[in-house]
C-alpha atoms as a PDB file:
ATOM      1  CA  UNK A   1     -24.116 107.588  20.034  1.00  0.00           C
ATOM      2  CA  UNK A   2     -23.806 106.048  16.349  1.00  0.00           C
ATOM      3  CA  UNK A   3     -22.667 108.036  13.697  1.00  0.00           C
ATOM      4  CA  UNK A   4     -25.725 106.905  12.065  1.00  0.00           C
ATOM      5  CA  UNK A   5     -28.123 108.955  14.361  1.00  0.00           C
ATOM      6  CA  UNK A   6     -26.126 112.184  12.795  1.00  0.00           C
ATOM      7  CA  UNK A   7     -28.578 112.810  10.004  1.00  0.00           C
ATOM      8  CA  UNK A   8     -29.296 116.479   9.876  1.00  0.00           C
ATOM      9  CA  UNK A   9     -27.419 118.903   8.267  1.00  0.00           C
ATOM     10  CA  UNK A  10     -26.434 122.073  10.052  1.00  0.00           C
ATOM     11  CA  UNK A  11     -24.058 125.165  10.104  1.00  0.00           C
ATOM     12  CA  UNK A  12     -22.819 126.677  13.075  1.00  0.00           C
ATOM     13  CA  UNK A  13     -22.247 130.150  12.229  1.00  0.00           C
ATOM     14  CA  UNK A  14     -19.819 132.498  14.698  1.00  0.00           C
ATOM     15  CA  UNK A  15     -20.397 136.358  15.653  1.00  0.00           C
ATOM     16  CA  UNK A  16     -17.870 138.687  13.862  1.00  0.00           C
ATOM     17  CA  UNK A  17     -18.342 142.643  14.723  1.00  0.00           C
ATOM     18  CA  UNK A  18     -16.521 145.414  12.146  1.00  0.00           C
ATOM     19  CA  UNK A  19     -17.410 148.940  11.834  1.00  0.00           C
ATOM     20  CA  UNK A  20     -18.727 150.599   8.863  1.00  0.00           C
ATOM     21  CA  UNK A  21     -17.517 153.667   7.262  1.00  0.00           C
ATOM     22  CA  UNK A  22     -19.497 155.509   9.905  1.00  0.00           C
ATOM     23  CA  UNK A  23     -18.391 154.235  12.831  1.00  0.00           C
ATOM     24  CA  UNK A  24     -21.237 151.491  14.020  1.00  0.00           C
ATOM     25  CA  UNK A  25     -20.683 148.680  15.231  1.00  0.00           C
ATOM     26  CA  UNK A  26     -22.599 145.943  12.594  1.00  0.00           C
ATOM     27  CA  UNK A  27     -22.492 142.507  13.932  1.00  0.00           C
ATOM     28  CA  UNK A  28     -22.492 139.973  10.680  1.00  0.00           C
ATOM     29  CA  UNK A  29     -22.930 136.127  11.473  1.00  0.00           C
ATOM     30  CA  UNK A  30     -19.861 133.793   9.285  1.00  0.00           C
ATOM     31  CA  UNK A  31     -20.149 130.200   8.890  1.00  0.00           C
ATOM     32  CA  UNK A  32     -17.784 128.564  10.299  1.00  0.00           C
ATOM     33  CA  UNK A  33     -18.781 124.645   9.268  1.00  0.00           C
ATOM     34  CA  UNK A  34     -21.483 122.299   8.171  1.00  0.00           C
ATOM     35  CA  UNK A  35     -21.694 119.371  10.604  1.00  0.00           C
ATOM     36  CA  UNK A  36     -23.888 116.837  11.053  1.00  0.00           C
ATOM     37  CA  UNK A  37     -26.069 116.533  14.218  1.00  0.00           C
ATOM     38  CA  UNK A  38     -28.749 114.196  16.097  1.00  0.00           C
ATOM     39  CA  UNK A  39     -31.953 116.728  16.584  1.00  0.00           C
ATOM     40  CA  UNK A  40     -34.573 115.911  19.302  1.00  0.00           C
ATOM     41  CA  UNK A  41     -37.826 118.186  20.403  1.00  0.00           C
ATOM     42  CA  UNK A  42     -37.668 119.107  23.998  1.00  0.00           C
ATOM     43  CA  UNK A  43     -38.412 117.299  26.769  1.00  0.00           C
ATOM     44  CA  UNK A  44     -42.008 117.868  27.862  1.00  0.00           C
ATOM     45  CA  UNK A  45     -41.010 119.106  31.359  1.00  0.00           C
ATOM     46  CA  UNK A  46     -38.709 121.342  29.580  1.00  0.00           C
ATOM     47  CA  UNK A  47     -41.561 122.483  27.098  1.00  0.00           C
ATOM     48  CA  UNK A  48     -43.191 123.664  30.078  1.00  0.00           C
ATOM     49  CA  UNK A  49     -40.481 126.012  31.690  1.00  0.00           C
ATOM     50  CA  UNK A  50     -40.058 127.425  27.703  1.00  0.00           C
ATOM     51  CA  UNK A  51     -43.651 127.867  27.251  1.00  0.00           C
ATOM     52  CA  UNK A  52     -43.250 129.935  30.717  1.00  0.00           C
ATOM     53  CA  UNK A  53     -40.635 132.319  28.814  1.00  0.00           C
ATOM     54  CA  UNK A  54     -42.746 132.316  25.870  1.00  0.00           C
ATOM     55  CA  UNK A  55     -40.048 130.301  23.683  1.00  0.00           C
ATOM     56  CA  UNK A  56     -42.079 128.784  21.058  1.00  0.00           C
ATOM     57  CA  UNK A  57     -39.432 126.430  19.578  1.00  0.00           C
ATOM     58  CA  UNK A  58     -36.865 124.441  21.644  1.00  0.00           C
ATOM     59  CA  UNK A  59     -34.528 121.798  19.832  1.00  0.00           C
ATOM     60  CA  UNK A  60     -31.256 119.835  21.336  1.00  0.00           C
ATOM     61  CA  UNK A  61     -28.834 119.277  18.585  1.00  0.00           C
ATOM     62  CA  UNK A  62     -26.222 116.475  19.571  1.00  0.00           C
ATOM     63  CA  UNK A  63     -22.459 116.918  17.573  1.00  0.00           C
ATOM     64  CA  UNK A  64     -19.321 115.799  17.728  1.00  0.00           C
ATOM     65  CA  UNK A  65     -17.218 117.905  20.241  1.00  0.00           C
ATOM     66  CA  UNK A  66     -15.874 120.917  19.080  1.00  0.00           C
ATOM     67  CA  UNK A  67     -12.985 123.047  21.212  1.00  0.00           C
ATOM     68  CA  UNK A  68     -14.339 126.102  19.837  1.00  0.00           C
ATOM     69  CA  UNK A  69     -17.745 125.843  21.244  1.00  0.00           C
ATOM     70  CA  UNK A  70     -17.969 126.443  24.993  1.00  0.00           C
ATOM     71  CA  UNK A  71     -20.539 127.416  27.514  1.00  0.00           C
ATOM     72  CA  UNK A  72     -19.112 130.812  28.070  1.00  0.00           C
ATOM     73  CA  UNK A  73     -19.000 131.648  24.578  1.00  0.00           C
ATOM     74  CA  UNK A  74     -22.149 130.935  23.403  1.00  0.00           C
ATOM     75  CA  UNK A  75     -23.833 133.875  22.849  1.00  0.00           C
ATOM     76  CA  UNK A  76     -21.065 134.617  19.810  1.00  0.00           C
ATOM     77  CA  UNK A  77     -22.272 131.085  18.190  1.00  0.00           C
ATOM     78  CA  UNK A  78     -25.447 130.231  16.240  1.00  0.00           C
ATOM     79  CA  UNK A  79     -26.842 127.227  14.792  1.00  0.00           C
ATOM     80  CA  UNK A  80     -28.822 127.335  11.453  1.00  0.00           C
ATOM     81  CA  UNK A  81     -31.077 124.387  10.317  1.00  0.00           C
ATOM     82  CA  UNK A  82     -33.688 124.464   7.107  1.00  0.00           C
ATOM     83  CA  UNK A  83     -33.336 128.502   7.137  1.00  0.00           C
ATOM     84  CA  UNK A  84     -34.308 128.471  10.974  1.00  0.00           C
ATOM     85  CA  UNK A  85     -31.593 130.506  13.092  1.00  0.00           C
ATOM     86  CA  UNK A  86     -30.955 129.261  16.989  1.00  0.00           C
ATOM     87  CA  UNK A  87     -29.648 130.992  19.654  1.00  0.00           C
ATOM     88  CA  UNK A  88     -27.511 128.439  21.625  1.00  0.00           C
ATOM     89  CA  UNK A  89     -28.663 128.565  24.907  1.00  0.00           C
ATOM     90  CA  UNK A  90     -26.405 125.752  26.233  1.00  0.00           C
ATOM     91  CA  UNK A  91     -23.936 123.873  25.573  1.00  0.00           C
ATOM     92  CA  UNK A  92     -22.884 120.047  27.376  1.00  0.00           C
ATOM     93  CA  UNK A  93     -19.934 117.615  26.420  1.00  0.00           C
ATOM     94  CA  UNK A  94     -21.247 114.383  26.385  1.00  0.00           C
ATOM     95  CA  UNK A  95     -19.463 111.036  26.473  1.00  0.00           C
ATOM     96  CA  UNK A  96     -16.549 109.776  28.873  1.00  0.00           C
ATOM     97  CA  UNK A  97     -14.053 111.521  26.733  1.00  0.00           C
ATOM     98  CA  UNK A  98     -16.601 114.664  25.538  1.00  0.00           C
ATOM     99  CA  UNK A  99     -16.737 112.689  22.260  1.00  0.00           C
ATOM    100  CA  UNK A 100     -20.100 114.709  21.451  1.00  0.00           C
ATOM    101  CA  UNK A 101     -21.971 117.803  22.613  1.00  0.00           C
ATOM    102  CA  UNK A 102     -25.282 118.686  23.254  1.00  0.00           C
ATOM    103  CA  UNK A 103     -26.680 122.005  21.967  1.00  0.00           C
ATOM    104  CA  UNK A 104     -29.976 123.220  23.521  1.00  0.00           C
ATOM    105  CA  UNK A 105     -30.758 125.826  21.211  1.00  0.00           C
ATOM    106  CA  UNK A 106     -34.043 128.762  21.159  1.00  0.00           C
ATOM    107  CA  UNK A 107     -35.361 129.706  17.578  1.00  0.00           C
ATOM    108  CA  UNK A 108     -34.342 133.516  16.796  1.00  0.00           C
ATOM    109  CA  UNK A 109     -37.602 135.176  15.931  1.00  0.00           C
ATOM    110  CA  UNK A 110     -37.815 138.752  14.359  1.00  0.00           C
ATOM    111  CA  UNK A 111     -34.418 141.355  14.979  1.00  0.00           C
ATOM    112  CA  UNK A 112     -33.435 141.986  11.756  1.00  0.00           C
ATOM    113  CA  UNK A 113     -32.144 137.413  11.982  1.00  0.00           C
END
């Protein structure tokens, strides 16, 4: 990959849960950093499982490798691009030395985003 096909803009933005002065648990989303990232549309075999699931809008957003970011973990991390939140549904290091990774990520639509 050429740093030249990193040419959108995006924030990855982590989970943090506090409690407020009555006790709930409020979960507030903190970026963490702006990076820049390859986007691509999903796949059209791909497009079909989503549509299955009802998932309306699937991107793959390609960054440089980050330790913090893992498969495991994913469900603390978002991705925000043009005011669109992402879920990250999974996460792949790419490259012979996991130079870059490959975020397939589900728009968040409705719940209070």
């Amino acid at each position: 990959m050429k740093a030249g096909d990193l040419k959108h803009r995006i924030t990855l933005q982590r989970a943090e849960t506090n409690t407020d002065e009555r006790g709930r648990r409020i979960t507030t989303w903190q970026d963490v950093a702006t990076v820049m990232a390859a986007m691509a549309d999903v796949s059209q075999k791909n497009l079909y499982a989503a549509q299955a699931y009802h998932a309306e809008d699937i991107l793959t957003f390609t960054i440089r490798y980050r330790r913090s970011i893992r498969q495991e973990q994913r469900d603390s991390w978002r991705v925000t691009h043009q005011g669109i939140n992402y879920e990250i549904v999974q996460v792949n290091a790419l490259g012979y030395q996991g130079d870059y990774m490959r975020l397939q990520c589900r728009a968040i639509q409705g719940k209070g985003v």
